[in-house]
C-alpha atoms as a PDB file:
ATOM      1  CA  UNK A   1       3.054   1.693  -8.820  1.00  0.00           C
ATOM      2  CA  UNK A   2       0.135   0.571  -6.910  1.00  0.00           C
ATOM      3  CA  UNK A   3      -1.119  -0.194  -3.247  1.00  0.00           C
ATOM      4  CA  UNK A   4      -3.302  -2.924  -2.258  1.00  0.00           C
ATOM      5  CA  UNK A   5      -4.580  -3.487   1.357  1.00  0.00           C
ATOM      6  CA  UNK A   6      -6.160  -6.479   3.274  1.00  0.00           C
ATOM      7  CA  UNK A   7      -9.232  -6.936   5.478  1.00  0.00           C
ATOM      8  CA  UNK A   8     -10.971  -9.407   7.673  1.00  0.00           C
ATOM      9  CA  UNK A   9     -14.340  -9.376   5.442  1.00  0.00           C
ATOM     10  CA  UNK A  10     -15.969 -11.614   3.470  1.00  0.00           C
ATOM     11  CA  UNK A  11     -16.814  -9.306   0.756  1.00  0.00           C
ATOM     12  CA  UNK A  12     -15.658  -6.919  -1.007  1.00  0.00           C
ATOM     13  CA  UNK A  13     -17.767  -4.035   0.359  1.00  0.00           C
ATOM     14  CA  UNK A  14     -18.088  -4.510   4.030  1.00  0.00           C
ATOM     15  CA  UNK A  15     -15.552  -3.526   5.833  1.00  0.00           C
ATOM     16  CA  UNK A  16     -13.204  -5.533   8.725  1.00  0.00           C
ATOM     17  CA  UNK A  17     -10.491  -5.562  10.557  1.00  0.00           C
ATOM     18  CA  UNK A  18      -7.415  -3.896   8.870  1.00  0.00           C
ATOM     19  CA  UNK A  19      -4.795  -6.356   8.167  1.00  0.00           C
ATOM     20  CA  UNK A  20      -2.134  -4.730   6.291  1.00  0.00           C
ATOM     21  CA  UNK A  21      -0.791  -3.153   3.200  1.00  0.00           C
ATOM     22  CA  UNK A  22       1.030  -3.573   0.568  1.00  0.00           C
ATOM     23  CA  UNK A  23       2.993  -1.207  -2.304  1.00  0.00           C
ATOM     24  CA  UNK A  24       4.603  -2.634  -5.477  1.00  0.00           C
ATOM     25  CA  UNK A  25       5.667  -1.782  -9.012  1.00  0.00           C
ATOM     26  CA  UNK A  26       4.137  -3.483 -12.266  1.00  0.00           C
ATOM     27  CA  UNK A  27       6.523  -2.784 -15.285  1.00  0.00           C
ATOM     28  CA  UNK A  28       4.921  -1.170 -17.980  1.00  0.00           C
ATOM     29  CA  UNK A  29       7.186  -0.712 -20.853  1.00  0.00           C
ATOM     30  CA  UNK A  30       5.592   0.864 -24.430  1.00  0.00           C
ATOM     31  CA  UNK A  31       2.674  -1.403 -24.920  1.00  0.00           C
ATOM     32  CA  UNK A  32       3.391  -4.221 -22.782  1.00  0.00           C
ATOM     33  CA  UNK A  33       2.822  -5.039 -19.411  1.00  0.00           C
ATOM     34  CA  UNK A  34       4.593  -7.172 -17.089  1.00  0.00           C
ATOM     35  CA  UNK A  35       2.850 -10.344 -16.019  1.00  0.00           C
ATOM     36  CA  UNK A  36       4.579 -10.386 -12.608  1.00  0.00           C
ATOM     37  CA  UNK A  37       5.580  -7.723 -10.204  1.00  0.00           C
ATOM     38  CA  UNK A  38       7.158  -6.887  -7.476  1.00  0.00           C
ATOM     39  CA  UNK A  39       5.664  -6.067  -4.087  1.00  0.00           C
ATOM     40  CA  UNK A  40       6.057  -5.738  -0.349  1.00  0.00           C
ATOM     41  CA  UNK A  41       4.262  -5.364   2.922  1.00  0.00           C
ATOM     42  CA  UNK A  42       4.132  -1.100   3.705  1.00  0.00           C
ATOM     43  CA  UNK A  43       5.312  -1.361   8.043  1.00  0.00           C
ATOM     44  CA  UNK A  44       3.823   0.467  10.641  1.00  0.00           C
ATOM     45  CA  UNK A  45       5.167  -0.446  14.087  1.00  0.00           C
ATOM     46  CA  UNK A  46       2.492   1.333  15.440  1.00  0.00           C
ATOM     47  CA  UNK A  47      -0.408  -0.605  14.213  1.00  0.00           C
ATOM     48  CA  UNK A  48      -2.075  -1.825  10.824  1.00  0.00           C
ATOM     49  CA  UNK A  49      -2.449   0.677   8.089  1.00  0.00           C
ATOM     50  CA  UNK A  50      -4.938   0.877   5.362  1.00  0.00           C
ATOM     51  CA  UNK A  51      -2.987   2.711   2.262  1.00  0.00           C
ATOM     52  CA  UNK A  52      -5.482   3.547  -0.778  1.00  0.00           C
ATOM     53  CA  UNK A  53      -3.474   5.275  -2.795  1.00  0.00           C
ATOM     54  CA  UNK A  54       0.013   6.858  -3.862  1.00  0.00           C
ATOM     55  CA  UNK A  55       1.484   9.161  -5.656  1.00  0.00           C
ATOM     56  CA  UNK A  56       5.158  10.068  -7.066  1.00  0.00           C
ATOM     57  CA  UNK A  57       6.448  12.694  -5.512  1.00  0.00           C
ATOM     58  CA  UNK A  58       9.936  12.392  -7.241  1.00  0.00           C
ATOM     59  CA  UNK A  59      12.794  10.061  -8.692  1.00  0.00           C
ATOM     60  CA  UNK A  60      15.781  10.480  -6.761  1.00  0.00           C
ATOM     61  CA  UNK A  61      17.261   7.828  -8.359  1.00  0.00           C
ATOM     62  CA  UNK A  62      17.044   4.655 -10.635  1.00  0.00           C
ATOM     63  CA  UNK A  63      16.785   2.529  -7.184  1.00  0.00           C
ATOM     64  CA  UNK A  64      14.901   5.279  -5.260  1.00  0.00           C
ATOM     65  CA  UNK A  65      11.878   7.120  -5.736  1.00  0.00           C
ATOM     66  CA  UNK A  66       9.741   9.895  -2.707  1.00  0.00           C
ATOM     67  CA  UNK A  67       6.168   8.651  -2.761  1.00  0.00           C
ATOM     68  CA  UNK A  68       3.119  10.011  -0.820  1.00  0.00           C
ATOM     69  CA  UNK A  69       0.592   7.573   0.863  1.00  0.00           C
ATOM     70  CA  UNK A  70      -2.832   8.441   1.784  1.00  0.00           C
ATOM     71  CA  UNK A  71      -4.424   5.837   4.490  1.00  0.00           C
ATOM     72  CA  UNK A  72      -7.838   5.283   5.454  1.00  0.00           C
ATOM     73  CA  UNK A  73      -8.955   3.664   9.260  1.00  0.00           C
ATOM     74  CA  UNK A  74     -12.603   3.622   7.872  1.00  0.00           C
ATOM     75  CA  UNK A  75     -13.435   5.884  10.752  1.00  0.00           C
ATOM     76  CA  UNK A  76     -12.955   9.054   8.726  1.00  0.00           C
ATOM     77  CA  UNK A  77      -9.733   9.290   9.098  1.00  0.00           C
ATOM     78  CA  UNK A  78      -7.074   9.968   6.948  1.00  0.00           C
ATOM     79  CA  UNK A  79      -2.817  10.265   6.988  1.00  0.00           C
ATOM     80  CA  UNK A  80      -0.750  11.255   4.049  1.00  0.00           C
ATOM     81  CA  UNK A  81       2.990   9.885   4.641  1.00  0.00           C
ATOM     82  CA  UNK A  82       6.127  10.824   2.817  1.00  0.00           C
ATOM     83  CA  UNK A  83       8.039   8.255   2.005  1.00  0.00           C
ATOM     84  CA  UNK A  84      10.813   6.889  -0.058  1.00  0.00           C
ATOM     85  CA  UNK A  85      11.146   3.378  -1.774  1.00  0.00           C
ATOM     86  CA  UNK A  86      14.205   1.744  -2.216  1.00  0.00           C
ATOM     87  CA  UNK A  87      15.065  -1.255  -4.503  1.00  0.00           C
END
């Protein structure tokens, strides 16, 4: 599982306008891993979010999984979210 967020910069270290996120899952079986995956934009009516990282919380199911997001507004701010994916 990963997270992956967009900015209005031009480089990779300055940082811009917060555009969005996304989360997604890269399948990772034994040794091999997937050359696609599967991803989706994280909503927030409420504005743009930048998420930098999550972590399984637990599987509640084969289609459903209670993740914890930690976002950064490159103010100093921070917000962990609970939330659960569904596929």
């Amino acid at each position: 599982m990963f997270t992956a967020s967009v900015e209005d910069t031009d480089n990779a270290y300055n940082d811009g306008d917060i555009l969005g996120s996304f989360i997604g899952i890269i399948d990772i079986s034994g040794k091999n891993i997937s050359e696609s995956f599967d991803f989706c934009q994280i909503p927030n009516d409420s504005g743009t979010l930048k998420v930098e990282s999550v972590c399984i919380e637990k599987e509640i199911s084969n289609t459903k999984t209670a993740v914890i997001l930690i976002t950064d507004d490159d103010k100093g701010n921070s917000v962990l979210l609970k939330s659960v994916l569904t596929w």
